[in-house]
C-alpha atoms as a PDB file:
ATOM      1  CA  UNK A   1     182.700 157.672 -26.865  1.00  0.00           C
ATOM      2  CA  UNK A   2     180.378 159.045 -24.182  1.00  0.00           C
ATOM      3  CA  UNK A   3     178.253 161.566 -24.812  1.00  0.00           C
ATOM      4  CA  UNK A   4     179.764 165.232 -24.510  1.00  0.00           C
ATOM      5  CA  UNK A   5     177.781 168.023 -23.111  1.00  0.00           C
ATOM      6  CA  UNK A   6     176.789 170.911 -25.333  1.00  0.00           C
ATOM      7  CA  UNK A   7     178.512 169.134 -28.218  1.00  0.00           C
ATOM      8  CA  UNK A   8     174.970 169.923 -29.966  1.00  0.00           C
ATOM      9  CA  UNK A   9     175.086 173.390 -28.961  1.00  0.00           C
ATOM     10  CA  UNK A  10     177.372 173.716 -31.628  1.00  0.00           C
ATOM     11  CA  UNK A  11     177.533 174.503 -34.987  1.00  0.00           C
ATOM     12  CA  UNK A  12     178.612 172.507 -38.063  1.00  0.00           C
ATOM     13  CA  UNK A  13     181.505 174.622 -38.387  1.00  0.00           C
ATOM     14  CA  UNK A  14     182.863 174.642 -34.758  1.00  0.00           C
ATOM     15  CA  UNK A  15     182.373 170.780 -34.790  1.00  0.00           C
ATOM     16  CA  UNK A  16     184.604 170.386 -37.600  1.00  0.00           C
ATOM     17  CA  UNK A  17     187.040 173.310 -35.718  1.00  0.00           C
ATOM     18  CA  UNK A  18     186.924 171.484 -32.407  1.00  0.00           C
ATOM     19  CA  UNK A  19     187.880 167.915 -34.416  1.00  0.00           C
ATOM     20  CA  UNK A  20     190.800 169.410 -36.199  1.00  0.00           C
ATOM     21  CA  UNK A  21     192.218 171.042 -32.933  1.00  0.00           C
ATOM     22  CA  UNK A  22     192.256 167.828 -30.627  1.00  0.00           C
ATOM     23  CA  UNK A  23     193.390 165.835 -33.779  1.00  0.00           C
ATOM     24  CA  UNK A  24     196.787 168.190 -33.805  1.00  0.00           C
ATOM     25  CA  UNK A  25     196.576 168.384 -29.869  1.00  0.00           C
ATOM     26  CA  UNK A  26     196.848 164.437 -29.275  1.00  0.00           C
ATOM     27  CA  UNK A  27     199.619 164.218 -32.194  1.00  0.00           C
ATOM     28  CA  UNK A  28     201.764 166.811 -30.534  1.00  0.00           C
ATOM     29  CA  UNK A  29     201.683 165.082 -26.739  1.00  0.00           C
ATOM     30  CA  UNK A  30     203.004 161.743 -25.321  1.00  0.00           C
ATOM     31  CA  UNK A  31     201.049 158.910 -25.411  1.00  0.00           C
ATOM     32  CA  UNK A  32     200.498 158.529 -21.664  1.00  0.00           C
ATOM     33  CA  UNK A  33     198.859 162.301 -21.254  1.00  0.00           C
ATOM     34  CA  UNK A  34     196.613 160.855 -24.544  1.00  0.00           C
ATOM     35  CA  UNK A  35     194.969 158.973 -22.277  1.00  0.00           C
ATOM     36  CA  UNK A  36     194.015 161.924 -19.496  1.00  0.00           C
ATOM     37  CA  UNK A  37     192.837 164.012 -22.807  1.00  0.00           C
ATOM     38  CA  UNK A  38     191.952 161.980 -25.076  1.00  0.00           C
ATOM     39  CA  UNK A  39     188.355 162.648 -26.869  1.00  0.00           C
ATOM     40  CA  UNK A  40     186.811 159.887 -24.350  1.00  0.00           C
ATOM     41  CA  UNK A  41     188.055 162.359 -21.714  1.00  0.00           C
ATOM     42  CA  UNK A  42     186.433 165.183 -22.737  1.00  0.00           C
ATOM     43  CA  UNK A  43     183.438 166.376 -20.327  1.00  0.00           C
ATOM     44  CA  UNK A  44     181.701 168.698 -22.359  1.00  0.00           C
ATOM     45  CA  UNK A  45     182.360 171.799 -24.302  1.00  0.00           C
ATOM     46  CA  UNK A  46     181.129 175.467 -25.354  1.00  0.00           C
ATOM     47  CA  UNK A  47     181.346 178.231 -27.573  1.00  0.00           C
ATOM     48  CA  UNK A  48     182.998 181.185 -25.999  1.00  0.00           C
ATOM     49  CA  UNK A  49     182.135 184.310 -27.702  1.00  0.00           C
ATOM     50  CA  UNK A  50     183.712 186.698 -26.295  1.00  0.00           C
ATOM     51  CA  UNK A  51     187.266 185.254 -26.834  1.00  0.00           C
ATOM     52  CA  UNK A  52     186.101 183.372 -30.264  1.00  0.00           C
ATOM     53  CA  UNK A  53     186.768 180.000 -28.807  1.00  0.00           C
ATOM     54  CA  UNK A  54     185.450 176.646 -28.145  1.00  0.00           C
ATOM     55  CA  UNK A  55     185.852 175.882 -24.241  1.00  0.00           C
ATOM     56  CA  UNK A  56     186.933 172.137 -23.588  1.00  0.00           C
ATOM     57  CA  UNK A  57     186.500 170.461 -20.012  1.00  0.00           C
ATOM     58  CA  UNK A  58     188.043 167.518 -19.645  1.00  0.00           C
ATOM     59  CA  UNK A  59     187.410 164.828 -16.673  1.00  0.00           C
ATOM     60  CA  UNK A  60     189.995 164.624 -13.868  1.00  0.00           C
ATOM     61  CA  UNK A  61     191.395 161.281 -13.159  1.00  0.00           C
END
């Protein structure tokens, strides 16, 4: 896996959040859009504090 931008920006605890969400988000969609967001996919990433999120880009293919 490539190296994700502001991935170490992050805390323990949103590392284990942002896991746990794509794990349920790639079991819940069809294989072919797995590959377009799968975790190799993913650009980088951010906490969002205002909304109490973690932001996810991915790359457009």
């Amino acid at each position: 896996m490539n190296e994700i931008k502001g991935y170490n920006d992050l805390t323990k605890a949103q590392h284990k959040w942002l896991w746990y969400v794509q794990r349920k988000h790639l079991s819940a969609i069809s294989s072919k859009k797995r590959e377009i967001r799968g975790t190799g996919s993913i650009q980088n990433v951010g906490w969002n504090a205002q909304d109490a999120c973690i932001e996810v880009h991915f790359n457009r293919k």
